[in-house]
Protein backbone atom coordinates (compact mmCIF):
# COMPACT_ATOMS: atom_id res chain seq x y z
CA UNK A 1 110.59 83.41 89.79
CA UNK A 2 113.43 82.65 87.89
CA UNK A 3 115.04 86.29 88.14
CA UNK A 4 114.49 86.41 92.05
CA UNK A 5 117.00 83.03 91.53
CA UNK A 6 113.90 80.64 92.29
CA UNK A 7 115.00 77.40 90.29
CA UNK A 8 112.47 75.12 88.54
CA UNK A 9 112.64 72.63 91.20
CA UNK A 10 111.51 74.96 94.26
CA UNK A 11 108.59 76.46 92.30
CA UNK A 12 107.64 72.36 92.05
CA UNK A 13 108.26 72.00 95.75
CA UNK A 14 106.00 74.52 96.79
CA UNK A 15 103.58 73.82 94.16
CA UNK A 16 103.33 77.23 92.96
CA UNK A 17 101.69 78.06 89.16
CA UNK A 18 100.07 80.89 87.16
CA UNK A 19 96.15 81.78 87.36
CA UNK A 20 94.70 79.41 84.45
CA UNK A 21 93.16 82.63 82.96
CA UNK A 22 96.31 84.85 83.54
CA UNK A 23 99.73 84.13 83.16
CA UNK A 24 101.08 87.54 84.85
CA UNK A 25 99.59 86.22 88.06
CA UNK A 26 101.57 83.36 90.02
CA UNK A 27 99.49 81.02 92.47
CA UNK A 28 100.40 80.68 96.00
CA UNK A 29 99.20 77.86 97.31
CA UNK A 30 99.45 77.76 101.31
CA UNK A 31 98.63 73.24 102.36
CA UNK A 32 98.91 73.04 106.06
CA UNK A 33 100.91 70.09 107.81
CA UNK A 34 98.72 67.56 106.63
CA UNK A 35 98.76 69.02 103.15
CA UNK A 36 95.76 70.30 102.96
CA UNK A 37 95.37 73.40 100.96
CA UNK A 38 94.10 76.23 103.38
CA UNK A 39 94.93 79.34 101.81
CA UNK A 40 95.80 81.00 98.33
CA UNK A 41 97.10 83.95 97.59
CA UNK A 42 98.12 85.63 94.24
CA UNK A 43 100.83 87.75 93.01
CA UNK A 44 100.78 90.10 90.11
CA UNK A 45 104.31 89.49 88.37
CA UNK A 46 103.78 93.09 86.14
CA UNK A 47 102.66 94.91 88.72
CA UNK A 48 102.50 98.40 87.55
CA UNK A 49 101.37 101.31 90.50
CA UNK A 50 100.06 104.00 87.63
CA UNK A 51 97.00 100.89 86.02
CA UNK A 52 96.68 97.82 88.50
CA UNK A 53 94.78 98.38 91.89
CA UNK A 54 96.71 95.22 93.82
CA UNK A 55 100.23 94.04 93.50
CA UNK A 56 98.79 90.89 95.89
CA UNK A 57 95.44 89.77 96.79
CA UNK A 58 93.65 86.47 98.52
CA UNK A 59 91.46 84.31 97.98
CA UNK A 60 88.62 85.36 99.64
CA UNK A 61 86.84 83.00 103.02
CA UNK A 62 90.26 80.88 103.40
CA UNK A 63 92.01 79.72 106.43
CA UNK A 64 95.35 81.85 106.96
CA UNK A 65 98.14 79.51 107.84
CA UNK A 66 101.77 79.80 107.16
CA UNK A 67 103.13 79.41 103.53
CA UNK A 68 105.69 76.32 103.46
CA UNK A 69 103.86 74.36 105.97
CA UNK A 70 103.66 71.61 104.44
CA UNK A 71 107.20 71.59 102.74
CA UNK A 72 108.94 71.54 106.41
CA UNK A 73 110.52 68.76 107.95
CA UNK A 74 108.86 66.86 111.50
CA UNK A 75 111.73 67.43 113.61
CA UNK A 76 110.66 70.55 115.13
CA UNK A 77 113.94 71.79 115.63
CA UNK A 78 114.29 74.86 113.78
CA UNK A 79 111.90 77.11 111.66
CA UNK A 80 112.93 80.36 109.55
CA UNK A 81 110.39 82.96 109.18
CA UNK A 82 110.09 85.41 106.18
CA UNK A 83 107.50 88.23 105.90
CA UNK A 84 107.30 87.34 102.26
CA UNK A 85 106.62 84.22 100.01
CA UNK A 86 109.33 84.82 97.92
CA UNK A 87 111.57 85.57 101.03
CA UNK A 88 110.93 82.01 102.37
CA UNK A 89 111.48 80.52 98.29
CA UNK A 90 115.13 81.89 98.34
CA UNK A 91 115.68 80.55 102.13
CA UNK A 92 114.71 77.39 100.89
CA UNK A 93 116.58 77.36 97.44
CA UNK A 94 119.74 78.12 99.52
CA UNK A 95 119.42 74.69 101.07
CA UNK A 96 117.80 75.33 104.43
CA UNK A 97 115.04 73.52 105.44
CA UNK A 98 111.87 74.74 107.38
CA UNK A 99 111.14 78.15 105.80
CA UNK A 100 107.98 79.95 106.06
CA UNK A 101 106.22 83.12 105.29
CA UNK A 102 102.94 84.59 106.48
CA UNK A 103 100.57 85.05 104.71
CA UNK A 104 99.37 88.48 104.77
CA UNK A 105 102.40 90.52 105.56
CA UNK A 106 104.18 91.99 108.64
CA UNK A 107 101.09 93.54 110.41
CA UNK A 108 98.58 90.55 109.50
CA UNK A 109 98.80 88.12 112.41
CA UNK A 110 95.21 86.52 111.64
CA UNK A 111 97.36 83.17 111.12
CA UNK A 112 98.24 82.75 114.89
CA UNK A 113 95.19 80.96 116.12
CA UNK A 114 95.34 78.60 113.26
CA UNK A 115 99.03 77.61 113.84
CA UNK A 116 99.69 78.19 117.36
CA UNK A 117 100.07 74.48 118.39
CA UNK A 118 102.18 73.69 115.00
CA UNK A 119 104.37 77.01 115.47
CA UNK A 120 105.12 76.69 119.31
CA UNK A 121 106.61 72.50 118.67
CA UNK A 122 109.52 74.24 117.19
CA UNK A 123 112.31 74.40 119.54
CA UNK A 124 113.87 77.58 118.22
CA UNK A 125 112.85 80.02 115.64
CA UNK A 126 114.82 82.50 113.46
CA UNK A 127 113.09 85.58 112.19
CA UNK A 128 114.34 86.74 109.03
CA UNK A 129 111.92 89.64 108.09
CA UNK A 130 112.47 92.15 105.94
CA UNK A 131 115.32 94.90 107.57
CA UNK A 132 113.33 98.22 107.03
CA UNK A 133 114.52 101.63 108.84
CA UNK A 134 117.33 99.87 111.32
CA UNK A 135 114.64 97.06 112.52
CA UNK A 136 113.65 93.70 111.39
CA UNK A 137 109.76 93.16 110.34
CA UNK A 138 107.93 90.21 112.37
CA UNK A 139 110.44 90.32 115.30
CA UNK A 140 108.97 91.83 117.86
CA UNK A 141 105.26 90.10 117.86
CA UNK A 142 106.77 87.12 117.63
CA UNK A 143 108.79 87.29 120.45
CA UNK A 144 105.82 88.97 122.36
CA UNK A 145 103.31 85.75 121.19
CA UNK A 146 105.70 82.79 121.11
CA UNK A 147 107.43 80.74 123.78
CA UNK A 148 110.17 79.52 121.21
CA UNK A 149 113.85 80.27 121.67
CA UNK A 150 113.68 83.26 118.97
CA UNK A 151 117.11 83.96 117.08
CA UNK A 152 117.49 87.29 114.68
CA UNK A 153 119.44 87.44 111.39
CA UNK A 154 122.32 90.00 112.42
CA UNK A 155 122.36 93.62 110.81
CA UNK A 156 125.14 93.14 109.16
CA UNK A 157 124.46 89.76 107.71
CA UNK A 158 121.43 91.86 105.31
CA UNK A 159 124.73 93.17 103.47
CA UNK A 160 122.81 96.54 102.91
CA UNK A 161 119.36 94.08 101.49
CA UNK A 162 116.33 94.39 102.74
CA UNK A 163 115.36 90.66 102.51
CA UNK A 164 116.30 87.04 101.86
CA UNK A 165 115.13 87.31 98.60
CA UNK A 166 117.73 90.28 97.34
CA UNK A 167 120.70 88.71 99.52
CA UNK A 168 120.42 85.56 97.41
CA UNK A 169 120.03 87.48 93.78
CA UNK A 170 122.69 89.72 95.12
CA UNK A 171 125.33 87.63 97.01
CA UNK A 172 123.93 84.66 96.09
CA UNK A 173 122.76 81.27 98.30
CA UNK A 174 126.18 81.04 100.28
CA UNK A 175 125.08 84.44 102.23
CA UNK A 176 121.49 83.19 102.84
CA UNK A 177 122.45 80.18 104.71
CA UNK A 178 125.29 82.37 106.47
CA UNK A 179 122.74 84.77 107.89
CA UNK A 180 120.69 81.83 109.34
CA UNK A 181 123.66 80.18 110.67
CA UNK A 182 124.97 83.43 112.27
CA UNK A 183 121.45 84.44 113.28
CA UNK A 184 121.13 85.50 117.05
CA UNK A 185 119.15 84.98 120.23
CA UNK A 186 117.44 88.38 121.32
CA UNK A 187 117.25 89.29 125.30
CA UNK A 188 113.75 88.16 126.82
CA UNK A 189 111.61 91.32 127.54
């Protein structure tokens, strides 16, 4: 974690740890608002295409929620969303509160029934997906399945990135939080 720029203290805050059997595996715990653990998912750290089968893989029979949950704040004013665990780590290192990530990636939406009454409290939500091929991951299912005021990190505000986690070990935590704050309300379809 510490060369995606994920300090000490944020791996503590989000309770994350290796497999007790494997130390090349980090532990992704997922505790829902009441912080209680729902979901787990794992994350090879050596991942190499050529041997290993998975790169990421889930505990199997678990409850998919939202990771960072149970790290936000119960103001319900604004939540960031990240396709990626790591995404939402290096929102949160750079100082902004109420980052998530879901759990199974951009086209696994199994987590909506489970937080659809937690999600919908917040007031407005910025999606900060990964930027693939000119469009931004997450984006448009959210804005189809949620009445929130959605906001979109700009284009321009990627810096040529693909996600939150290579703006902050490329520019650092100063253009995170500047792609939030500059993040934009998209027309209503």
């Amino acid at each position: 974690l510490k060369s995606r720029g994920i300090s000490e203290e944020t791996a503590k805050k989000y309770q994350i740890t290796t497999h007790n059997k494997y130390d090349n595996v980090l532990v992704f715990p997922f505790f829902d608002e009441e912080g209680k653990m729902q979901f787990v998912k794992y994350r090879k750290t050596d991942f190499d295409p050529e041997k290993d089968k998975n790169k990421e893989w889930c505990e199997p029979n678990c409850k998919p929620i939202l990771f960072g949950m149970n790290q936000c704040n119960d103001k319900f004013d604004r939540l960031i969303c990240a396709e990626g665990q790591v995404d939402s780590l290096s929102i949160s290192e750079a100082g902004i509160e109420n980052a998530v990530s879901v759990p199974t990636g951009k086209n696994g939406f199994t987590w909506v029934p489970y937080c659809w009454d937690w999600f919908s409290k917040f007031q407005e939500l910025i999606v900060f997906g990964d930027y693939e091929r000119g469009e931004i991951t997450l984006l448009e299912e959210l804005q189809k399945r949620f009445p929130n005021t959605i906001k979109q990190v700009r284009e321009e505000d990627y810096k040529g990135c693909t996600d939150a986690k290579e703006i902050l070990t490329t520019y650092g935590p100063e253009a995170v939080r500047n792609a939030v704050e500059n993040a934009i309300p998209i027309p209503v379809k």
